[in-house]
C-alpha atoms as a PDB file:
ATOM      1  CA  UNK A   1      83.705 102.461 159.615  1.00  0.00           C
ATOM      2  CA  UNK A   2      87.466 104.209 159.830  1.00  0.00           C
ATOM      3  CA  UNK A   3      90.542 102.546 159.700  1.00  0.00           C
ATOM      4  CA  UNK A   4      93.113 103.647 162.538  1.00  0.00           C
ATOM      5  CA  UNK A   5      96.562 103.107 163.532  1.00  0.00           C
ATOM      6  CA  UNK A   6      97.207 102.169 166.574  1.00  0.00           C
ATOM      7  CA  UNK A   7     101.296 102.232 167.114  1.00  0.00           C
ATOM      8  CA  UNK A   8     103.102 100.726 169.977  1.00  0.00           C
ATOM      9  CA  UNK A   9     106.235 102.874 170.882  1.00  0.00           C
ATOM     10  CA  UNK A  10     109.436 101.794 171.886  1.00  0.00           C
ATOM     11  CA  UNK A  11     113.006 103.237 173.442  1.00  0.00           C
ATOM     12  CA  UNK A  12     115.484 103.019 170.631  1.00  0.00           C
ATOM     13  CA  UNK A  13     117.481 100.743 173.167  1.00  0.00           C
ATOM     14  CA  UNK A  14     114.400  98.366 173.070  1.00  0.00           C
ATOM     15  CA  UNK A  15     115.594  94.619 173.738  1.00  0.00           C
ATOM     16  CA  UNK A  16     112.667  92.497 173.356  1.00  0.00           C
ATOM     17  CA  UNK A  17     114.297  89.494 174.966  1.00  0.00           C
ATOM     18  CA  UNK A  18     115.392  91.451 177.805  1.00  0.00           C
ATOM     19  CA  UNK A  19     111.535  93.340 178.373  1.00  0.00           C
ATOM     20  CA  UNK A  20     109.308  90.912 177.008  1.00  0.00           C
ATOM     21  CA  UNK A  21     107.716  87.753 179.272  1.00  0.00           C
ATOM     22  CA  UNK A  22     105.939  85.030 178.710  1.00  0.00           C
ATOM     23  CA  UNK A  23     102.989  87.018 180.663  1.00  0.00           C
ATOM     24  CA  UNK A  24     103.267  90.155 178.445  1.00  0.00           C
ATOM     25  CA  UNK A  25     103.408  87.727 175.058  1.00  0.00           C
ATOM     26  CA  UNK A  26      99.953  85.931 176.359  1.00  0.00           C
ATOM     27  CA  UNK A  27      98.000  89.273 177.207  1.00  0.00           C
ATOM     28  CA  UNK A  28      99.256  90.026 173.646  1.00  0.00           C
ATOM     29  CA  UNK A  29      97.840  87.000 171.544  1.00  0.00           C
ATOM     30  CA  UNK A  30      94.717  87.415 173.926  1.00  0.00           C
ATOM     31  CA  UNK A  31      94.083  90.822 172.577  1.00  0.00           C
ATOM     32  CA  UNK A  32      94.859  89.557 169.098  1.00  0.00           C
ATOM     33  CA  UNK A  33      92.240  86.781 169.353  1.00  0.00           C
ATOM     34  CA  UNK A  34      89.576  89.376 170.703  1.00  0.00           C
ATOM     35  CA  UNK A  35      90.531  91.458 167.921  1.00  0.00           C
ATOM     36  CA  UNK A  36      90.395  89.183 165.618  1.00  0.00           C
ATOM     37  CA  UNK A  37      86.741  87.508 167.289  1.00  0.00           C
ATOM     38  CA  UNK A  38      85.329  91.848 167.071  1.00  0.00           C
ATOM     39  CA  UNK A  39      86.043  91.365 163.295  1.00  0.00           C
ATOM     40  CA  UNK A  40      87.774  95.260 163.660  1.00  0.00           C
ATOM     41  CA  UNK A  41      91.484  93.708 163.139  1.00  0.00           C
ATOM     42  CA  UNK A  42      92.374  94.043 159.372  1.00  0.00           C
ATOM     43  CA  UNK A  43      96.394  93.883 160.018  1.00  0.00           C
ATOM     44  CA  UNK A  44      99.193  93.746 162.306  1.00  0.00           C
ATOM     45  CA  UNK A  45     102.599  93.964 162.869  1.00  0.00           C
ATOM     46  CA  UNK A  46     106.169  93.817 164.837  1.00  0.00           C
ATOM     47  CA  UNK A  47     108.953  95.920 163.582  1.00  0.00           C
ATOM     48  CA  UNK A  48     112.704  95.323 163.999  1.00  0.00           C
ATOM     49  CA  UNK A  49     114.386  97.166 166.063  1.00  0.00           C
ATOM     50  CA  UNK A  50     115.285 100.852 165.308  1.00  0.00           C
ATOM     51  CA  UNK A  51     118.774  99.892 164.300  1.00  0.00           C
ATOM     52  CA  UNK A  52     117.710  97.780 161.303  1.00  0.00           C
ATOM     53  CA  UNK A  53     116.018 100.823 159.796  1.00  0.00           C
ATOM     54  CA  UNK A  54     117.232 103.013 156.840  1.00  0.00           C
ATOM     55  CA  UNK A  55     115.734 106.142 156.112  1.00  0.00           C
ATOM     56  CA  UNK A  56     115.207 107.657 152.152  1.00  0.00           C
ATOM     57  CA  UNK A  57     115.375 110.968 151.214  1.00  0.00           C
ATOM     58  CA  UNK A  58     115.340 112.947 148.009  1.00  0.00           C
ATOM     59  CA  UNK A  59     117.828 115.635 147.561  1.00  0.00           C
ATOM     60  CA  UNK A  60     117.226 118.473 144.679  1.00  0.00           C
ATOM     61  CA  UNK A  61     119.199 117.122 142.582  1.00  0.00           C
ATOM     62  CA  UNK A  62     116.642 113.959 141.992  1.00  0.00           C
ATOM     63  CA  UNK A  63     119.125 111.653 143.620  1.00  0.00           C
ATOM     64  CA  UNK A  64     117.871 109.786 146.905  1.00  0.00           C
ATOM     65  CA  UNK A  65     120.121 109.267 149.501  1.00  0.00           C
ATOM     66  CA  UNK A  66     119.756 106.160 152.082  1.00  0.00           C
ATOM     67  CA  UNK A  67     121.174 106.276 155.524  1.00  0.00           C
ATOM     68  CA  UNK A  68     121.313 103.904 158.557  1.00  0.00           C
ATOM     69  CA  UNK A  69     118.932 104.312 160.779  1.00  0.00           C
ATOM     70  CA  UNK A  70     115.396 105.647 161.734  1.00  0.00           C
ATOM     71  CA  UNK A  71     115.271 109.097 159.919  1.00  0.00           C
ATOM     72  CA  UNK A  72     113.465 110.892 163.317  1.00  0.00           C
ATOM     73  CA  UNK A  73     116.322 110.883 165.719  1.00  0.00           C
ATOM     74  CA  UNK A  74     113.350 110.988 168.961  1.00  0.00           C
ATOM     75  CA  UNK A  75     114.823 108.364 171.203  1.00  0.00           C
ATOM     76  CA  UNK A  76     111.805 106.478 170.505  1.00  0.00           C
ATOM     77  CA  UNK A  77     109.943 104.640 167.813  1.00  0.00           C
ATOM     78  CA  UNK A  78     107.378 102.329 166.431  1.00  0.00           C
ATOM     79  CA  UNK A  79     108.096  99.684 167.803  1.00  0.00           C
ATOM     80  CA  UNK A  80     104.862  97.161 166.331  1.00  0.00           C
ATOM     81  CA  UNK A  81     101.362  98.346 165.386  1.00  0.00           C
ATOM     82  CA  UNK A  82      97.656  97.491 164.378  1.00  0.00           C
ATOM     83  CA  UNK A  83      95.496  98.713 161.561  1.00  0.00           C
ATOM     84  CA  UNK A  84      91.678  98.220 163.043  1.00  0.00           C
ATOM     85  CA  UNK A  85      88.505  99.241 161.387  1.00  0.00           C
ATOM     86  CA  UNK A  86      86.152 101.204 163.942  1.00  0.00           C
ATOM     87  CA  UNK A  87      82.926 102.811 164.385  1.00  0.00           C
ATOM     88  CA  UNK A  88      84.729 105.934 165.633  1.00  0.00           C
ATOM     89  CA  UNK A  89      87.494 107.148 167.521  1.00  0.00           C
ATOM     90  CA  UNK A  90      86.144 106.007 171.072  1.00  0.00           C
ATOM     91  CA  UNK A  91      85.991 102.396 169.552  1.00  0.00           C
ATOM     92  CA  UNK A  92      89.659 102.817 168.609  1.00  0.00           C
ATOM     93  CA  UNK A  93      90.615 104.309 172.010  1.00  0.00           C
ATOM     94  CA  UNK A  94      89.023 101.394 173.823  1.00  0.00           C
ATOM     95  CA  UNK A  95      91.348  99.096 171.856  1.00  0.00           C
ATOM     96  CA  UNK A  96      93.737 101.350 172.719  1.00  0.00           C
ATOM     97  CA  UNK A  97      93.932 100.933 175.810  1.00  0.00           C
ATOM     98  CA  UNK A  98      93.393  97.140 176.238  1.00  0.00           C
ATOM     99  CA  UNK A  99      96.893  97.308 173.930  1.00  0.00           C
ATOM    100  CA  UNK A 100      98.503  99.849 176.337  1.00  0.00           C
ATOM    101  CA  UNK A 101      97.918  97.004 178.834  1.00  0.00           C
ATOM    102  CA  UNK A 102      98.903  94.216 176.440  1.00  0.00           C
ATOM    103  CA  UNK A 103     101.811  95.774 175.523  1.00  0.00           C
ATOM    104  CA  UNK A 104     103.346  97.622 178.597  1.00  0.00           C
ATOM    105  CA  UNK A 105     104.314 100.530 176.322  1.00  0.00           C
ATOM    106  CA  UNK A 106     102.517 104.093 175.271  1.00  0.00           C
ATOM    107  CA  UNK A 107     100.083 103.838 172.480  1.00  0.00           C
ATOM    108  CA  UNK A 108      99.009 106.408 169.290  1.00  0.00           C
ATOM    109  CA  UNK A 109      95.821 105.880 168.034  1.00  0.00           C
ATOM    110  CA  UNK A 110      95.465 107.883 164.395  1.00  0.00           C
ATOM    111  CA  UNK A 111      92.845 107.747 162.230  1.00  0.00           C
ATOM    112  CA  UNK A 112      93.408 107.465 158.755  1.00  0.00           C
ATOM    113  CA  UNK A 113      92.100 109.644 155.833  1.00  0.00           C
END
């Protein structure tokens, strides 16, 4: 079995009271609990919005220098995510997409090394 990633994106401007129902919070916890039931889910998580983020980078010098904010400057980000264990890529995309539904946002679905 492979683990994959699959990441829920986000606009930066993302306001989760504002865009998130009671409807779109229910098709959520239903996936969860079929997850969950599959035995594939081994983690998951919400992030804070983009804002909240600091990024950490190490100059030549050895020194590493932290700045506010996410350190791609895309317009969009990870916004929440799960870490599944599948029989293959096809598996993953499946789950995928039920999440693409769940979620009302684009997916990624990465497998890890």
């Amino acid at each position: 079995m492979t683990r994959y990633l699959v990441a829920v994106h986000h606009p930066d401007d993302y306001d989760p009271a504002a865009m998130e129902d009671e409807s779109m919070h229910r098709d959520i916890d239903v996936l969860n609990e079929e997850m969950i039931a599959a035995g594939i889910r081994l983690f998951v998580g919400g992030l804070n919005p983009v804002a909240d983020a600091r990024s950490l980078k190490a100059g030549p010098s050895g020194a590493v220098d932290v700045t506010e904010g996410p350190y791609l400057k895309t317009g969009e980000h990870v916004g929440g995510f799960w870490v599944l264990e599948a029989s293959d890529m096809d598996e993953a995309l499946a789950w995928g997409r039920k999440a693409a539904f769940a979620c009302r946002a684009p997916i990624e679905v990465r497998p890890f090394h």
